[in-house]
Protein backbone atom coordinates (compact mmCIF):
# COMPACT_ATOMS: atom_id res chain seq x y z
CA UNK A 1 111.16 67.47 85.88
CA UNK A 2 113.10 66.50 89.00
CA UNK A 3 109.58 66.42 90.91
CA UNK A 4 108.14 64.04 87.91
CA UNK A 5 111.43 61.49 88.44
CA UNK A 6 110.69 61.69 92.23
CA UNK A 7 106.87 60.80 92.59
CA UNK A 8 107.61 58.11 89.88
CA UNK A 9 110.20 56.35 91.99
CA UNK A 10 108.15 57.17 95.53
CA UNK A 11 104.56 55.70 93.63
CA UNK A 12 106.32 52.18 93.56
CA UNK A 13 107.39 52.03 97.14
CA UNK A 14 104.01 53.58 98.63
CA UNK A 15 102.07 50.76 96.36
CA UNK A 16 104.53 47.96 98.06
CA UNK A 17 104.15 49.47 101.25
CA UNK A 18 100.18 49.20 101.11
CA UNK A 19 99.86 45.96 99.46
CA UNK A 20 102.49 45.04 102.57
CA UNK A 21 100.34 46.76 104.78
CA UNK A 22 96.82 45.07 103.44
CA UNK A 23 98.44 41.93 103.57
CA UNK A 24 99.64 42.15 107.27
CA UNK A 25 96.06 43.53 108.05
CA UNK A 26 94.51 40.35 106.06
CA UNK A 27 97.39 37.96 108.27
CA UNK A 28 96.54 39.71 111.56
CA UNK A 29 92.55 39.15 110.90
CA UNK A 30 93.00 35.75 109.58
CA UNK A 31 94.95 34.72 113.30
CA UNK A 32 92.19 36.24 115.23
CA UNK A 33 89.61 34.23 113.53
CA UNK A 34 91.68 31.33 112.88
CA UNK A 35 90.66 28.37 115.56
CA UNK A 36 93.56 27.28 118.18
CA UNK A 37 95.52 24.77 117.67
CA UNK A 38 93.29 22.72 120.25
CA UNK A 39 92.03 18.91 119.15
CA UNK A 40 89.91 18.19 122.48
CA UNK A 41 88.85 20.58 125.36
CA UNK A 42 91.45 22.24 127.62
CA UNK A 43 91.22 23.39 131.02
CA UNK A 44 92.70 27.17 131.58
CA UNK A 45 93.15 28.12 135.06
CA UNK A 46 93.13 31.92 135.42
CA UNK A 47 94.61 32.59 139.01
CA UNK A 48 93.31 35.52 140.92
CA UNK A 49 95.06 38.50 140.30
CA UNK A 50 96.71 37.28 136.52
CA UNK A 51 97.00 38.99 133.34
CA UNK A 52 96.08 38.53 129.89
CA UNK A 53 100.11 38.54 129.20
CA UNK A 54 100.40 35.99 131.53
CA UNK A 55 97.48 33.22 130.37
CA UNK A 56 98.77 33.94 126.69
CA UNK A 57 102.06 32.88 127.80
CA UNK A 58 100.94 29.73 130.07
CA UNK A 59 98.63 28.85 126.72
CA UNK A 60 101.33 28.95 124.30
CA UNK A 61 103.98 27.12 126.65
CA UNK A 62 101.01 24.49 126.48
CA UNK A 63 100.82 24.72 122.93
CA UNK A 64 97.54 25.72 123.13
CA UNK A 65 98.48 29.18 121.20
CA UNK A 66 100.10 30.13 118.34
CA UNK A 67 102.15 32.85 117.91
CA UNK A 68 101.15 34.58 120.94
CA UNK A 69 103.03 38.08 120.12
CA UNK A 70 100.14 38.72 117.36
CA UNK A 71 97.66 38.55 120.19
CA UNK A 72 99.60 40.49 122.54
CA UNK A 73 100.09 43.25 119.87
CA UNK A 74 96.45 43.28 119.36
CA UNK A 75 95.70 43.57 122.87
CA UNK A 76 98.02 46.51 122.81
CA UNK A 77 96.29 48.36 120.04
CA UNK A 78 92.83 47.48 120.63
CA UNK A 79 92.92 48.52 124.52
CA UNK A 80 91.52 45.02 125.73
CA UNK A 81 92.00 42.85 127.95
CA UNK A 82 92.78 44.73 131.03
CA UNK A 83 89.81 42.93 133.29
CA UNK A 84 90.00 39.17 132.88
CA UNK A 85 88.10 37.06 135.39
CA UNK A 86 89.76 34.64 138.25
CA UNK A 87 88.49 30.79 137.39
CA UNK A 88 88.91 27.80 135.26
CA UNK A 89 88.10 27.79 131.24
CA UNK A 90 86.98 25.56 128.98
CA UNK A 91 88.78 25.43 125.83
CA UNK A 92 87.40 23.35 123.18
CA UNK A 93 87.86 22.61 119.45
CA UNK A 94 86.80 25.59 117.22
CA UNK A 95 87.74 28.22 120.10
CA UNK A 96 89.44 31.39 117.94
CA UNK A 97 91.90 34.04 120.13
CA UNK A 98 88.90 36.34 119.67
CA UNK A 99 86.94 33.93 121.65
CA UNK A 100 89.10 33.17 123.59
CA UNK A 101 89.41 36.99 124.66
CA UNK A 102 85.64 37.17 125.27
CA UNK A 103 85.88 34.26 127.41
CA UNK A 104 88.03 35.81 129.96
CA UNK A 105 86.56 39.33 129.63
CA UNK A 106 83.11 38.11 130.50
CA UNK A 107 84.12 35.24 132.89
CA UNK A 108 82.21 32.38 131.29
CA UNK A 109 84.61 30.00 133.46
CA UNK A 110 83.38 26.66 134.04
CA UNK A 111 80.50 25.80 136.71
CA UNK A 112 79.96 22.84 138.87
CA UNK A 113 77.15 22.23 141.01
CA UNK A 114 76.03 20.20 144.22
CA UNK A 115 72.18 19.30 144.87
CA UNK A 116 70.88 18.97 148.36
CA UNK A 117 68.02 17.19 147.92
CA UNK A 118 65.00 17.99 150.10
CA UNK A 119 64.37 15.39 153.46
CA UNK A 120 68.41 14.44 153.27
CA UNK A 121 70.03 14.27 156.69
CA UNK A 122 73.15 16.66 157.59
CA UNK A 123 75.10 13.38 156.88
CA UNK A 124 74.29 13.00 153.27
CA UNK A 125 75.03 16.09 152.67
CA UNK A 126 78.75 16.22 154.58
CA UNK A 127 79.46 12.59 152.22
CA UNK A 128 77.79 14.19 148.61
CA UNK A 129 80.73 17.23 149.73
CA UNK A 130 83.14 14.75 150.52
CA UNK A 131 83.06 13.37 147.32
CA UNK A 132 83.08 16.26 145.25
CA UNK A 133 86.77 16.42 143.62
CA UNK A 134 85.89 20.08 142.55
CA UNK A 135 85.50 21.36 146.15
CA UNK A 136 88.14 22.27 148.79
CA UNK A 137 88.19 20.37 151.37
CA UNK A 138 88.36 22.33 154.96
CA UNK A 139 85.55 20.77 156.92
CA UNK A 140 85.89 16.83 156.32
CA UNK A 141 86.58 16.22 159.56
CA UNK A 142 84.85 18.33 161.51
CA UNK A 143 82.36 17.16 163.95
CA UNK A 144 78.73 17.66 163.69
CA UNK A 145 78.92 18.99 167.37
CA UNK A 146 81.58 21.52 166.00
CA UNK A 147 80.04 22.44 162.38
CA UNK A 148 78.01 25.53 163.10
CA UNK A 149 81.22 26.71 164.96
CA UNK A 150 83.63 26.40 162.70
CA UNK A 151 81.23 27.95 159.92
CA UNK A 152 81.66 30.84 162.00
CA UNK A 153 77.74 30.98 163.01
CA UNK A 154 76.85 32.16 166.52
CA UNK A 155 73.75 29.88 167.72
CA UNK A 156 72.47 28.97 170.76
CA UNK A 157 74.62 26.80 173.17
CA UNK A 158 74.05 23.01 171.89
CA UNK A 159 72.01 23.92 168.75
CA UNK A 160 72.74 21.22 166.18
CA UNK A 161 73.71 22.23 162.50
CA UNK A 162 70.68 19.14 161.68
CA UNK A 163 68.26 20.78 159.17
CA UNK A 164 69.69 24.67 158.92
CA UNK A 165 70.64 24.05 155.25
CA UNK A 166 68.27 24.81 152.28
CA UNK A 167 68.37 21.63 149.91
CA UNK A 168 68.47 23.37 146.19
CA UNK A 169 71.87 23.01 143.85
CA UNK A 170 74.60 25.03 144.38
CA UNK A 171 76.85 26.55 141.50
CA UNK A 172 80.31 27.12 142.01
CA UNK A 173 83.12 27.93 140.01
CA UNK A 174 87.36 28.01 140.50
CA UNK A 175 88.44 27.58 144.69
CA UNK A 176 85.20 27.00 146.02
CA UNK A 177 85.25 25.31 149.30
CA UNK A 178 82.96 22.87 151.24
CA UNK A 179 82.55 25.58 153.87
CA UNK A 180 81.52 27.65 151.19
CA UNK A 181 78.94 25.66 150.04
CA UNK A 182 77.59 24.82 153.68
CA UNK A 183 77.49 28.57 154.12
CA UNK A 184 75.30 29.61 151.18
CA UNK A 185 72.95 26.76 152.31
CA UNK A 186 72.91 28.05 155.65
CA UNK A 187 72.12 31.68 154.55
CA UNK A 188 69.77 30.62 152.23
CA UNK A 189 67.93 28.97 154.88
CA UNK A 190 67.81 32.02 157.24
CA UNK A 191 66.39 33.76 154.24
CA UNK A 192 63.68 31.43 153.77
CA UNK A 193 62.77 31.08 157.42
CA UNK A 194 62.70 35.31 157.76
CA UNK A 195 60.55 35.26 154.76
CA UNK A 196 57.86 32.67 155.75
CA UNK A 197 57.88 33.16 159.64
CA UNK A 198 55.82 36.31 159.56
CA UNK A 199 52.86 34.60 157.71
CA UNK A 200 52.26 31.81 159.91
CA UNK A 201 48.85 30.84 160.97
CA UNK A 202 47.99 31.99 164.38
CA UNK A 203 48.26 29.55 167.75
CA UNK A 204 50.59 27.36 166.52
CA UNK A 205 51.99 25.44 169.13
CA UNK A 206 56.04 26.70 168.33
CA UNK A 207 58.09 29.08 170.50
CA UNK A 208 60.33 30.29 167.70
CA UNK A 209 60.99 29.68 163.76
CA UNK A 210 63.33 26.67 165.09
CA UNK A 211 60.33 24.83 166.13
CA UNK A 212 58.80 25.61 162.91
CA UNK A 213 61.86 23.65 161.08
CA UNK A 214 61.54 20.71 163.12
CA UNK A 215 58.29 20.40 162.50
CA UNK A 216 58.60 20.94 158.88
CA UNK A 217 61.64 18.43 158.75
CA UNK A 218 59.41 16.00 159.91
CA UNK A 219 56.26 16.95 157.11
CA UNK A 220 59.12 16.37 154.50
CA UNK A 221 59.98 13.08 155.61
CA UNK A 222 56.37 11.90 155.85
CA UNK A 223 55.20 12.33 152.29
CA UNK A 224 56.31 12.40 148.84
CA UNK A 225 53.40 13.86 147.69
CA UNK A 226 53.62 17.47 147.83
CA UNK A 227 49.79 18.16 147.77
CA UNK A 228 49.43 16.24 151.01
CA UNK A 229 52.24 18.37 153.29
CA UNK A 230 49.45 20.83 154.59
CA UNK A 231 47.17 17.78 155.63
CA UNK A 232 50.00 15.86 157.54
CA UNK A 233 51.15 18.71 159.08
CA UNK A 234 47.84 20.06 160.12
CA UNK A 235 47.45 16.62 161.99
CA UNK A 236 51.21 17.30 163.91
CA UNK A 237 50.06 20.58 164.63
CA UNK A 238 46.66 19.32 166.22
CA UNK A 239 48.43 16.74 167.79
CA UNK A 240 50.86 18.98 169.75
CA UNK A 241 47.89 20.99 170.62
CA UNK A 242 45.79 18.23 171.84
CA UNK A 243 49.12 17.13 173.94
CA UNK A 244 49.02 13.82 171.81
CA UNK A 245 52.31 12.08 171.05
CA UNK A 246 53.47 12.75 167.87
CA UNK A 247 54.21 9.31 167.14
CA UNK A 248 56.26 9.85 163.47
CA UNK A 249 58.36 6.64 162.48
CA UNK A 250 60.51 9.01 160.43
CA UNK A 251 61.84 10.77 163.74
CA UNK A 252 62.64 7.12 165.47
CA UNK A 253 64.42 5.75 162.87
CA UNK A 254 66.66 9.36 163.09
CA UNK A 255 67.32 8.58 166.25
CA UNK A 256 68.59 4.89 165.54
CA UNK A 257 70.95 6.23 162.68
CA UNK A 258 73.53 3.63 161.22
CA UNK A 259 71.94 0.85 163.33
CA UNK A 260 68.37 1.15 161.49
CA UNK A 261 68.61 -1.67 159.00
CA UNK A 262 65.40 -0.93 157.19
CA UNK A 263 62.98 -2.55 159.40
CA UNK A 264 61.51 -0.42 162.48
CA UNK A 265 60.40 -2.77 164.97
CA UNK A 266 58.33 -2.80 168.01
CA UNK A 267 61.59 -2.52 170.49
CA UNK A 268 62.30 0.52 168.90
CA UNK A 269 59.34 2.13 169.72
CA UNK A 270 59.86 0.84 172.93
CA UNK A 271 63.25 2.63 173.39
CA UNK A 272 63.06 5.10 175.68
CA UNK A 273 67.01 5.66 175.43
CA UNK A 274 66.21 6.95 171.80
CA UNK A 275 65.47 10.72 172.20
CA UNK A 276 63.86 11.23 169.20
CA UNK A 277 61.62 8.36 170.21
CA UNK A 278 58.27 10.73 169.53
CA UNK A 279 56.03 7.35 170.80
CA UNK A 280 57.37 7.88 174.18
CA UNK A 281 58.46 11.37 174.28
CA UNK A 282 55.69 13.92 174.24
CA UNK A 283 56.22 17.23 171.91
CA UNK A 284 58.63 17.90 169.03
CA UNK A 285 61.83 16.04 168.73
CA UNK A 286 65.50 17.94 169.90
CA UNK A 287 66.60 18.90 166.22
CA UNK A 288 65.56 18.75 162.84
CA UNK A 289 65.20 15.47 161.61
CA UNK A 290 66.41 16.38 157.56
CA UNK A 291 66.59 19.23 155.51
CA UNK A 292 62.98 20.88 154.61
CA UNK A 293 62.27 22.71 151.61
CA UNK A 294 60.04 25.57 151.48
CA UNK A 295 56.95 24.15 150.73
CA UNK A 296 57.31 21.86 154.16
CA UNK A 297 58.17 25.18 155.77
CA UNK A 298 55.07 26.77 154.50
CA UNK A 299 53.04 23.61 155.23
CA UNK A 300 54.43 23.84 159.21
CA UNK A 301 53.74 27.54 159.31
CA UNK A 302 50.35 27.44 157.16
CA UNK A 303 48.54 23.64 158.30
CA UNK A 304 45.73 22.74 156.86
CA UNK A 305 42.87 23.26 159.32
CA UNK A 306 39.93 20.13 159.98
CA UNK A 307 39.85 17.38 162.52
CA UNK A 308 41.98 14.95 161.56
CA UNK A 309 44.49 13.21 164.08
CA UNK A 310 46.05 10.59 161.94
CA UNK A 311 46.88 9.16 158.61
CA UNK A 312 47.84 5.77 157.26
CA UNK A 313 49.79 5.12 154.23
CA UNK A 314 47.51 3.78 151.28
CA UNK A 315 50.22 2.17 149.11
CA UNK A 316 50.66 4.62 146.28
CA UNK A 317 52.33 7.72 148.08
CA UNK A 318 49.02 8.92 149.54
CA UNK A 319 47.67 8.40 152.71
CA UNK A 320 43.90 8.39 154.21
CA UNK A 321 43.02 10.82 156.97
CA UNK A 322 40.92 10.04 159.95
CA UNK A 323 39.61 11.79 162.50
CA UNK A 324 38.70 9.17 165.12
CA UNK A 325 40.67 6.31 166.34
CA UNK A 326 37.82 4.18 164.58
CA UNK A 327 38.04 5.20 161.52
CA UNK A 328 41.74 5.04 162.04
CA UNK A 329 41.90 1.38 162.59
CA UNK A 330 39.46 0.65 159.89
CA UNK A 331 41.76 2.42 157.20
CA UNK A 332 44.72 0.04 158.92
CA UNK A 333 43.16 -2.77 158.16
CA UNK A 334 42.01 -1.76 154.51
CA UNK A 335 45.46 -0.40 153.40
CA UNK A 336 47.81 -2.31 156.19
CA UNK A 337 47.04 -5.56 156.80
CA UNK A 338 49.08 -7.82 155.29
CA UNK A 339 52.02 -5.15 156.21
CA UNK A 340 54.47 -6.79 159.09
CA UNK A 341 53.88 -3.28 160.75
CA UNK A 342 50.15 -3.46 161.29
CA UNK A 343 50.29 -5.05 164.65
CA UNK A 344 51.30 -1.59 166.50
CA UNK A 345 49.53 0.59 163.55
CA UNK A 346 46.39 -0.07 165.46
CA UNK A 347 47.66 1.54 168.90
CA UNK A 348 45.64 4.58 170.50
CA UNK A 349 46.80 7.41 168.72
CA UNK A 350 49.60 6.41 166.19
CA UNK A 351 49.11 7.65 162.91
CA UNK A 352 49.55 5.32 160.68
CA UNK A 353 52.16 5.87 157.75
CA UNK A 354 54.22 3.49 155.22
């Protein structure tokens, strides 16, 4: 009888205890999958190094988080949370603490990116990194002269940092720096260079892979036209061999830097002061002259074979190949001659280009 009275007054308080319990469970579901308290994105900056504990604390000192002892408590239970990944978050509108917990577990922090583009010059890149209000800042005012040193690259005494970094875009994420950047480009270039060196034609007139990226710097700046970079530089590579000058506007109007205005004109082909003057100078020019991509590196390594010696723009992004100095001048006049340039076009040996 006793036992009777006893479950009869225990029933009530175990039925309270698991509609309690159901109801917490219900509560403590509902906040996981309820969205933040978040109107417009939010930027979340996990330092390297912090906890869960401390981003749900930062988050809900933001107001970004409610009640931030039912996550924690979850946390606890469940076992997660123990690897969260270094970077900055977005947070937007509809974001739930669950997602927000698989955000920092698998490190989907937000990305920027830089693009060098292919036939820029080192200084276009050093200004697009300038510029860039995601990146640190360590090398803005380094000298050229001192670049490849302070990137921590051992070179060859005087080599110029002028075409050693592979144009493609860059992803970064959380406290990237400039030198960063300038370094993956760098490798990335050495990579390329290993991997297309070793299938180069034979007698090509380079002593080493650095030839081979001048020359391709050049094919880059020549032509837009990808199909056509095995043509042009089968006619640089002929010309080398043939001791020709090279005769490339592109390289001349390196060499004049901030003082070219647009206009290349006969005194600066006359300028024997300019070094990378390739209508006096006989060979390649000292550096790079931009940054190649792979397909000009292939085109330097792999030329098209044939007999042509030079090449005049036609107008449209393509040029005409000839093979004698005849047929040379002919296509100058058909495609050049209402161009200012025409009147040195003509000369023995310049190939003709836009």
């Amino acid at each position: 009888m006793k036992s009777t009275s006893r479950s009869r007054l225990i029933f009530p308080f175990a039925l309270l205890a698991a509609v309690l319990l159901w109801a917490a469970v219900c509560e403590f579901e509902g906040y996981l999958r309820r969205p933040l308290p978040i109107a417009e994105v939010q930027e979340v900056e996990v330092a390297r190094g912090s906890t869960l504990g401390a981003v749900i604390r930062e988050m809900a000192a933001r107001d970004l988080l409610q009640r931030p002892l039912l996550l924690q408590a979850y946390v606890r239970v469940s076992g997660r949370g123990h690897h969260i990944q270094a970077g900055e978050y977005l947070v937007g509108p509809g974001t739930t603490p669950l997602d927000l917990l698989d955000m920092l577990e698998r490190g989907r922090v937000r990305t920027h990116g830089v693009t060098f583009v292919e036939g820029w010059t080192l200084a276009q890149v050093r200004q697009l990194l300038a510029r860039d209000e995601h990146l640190q800042q360590q090398l803005r005012d380094v000298p050229n002269d001192r670049l490849l040193q302070a990137l921590g690259i051992d070179t060859e005494p005087g080599r110029q940092p002028e075409g050693w970094f592979f144009p493609d875009t860059y992803v970064f994420s959380g406290k990237t720096s400039d030198r960063d950047i300038l370094l993956q480009a760098y490798r990335r270039m050495l990579q390329v260079l290993e991997q297309e060196w070793p299938r180069r034609a034979g007698d090509l007139p380079y002593r080493s892979p650095y030839d081979a990226l001048i020359m391709a710097s050049i094919v880059e700046r020549e032509t837009g036209v990808a199909s056509e970079r095995p043509q042009i530089a089968g006619v640089f590579v002929r010309r080398l061999q043939k001791d020709m000058l090279l005769q490339t506007d592109p390289s001349v109007i390196y060499g004049l830097g901030p003082a070219f205005d647009g206009n290349l004109r006969r005194r600066d082909l006359e300028d024997a002061a300019n070094i990378f003057n390739t209508y006096l100078h006989p060979g390649l020019p000292p550096t790079p002259i931009a940054l190649p991509g792979r397909e000009a590196i292939r085109a330097a390594l792999r030329p098209n074979g044939g007999t042509s010696l030079y090449f005049v723009a036609r107008g449209d992004g393509s040029h005409q190949f000839s093979s004698s100095l005849e047929e040379h001048n002919q296509a100058v006049k058909k495609y050049q001659l209402n161009q200012r340039r025409a009147d040195y076009r003509s000369s023995p040996g310049a190939p003709a280009k836009q």
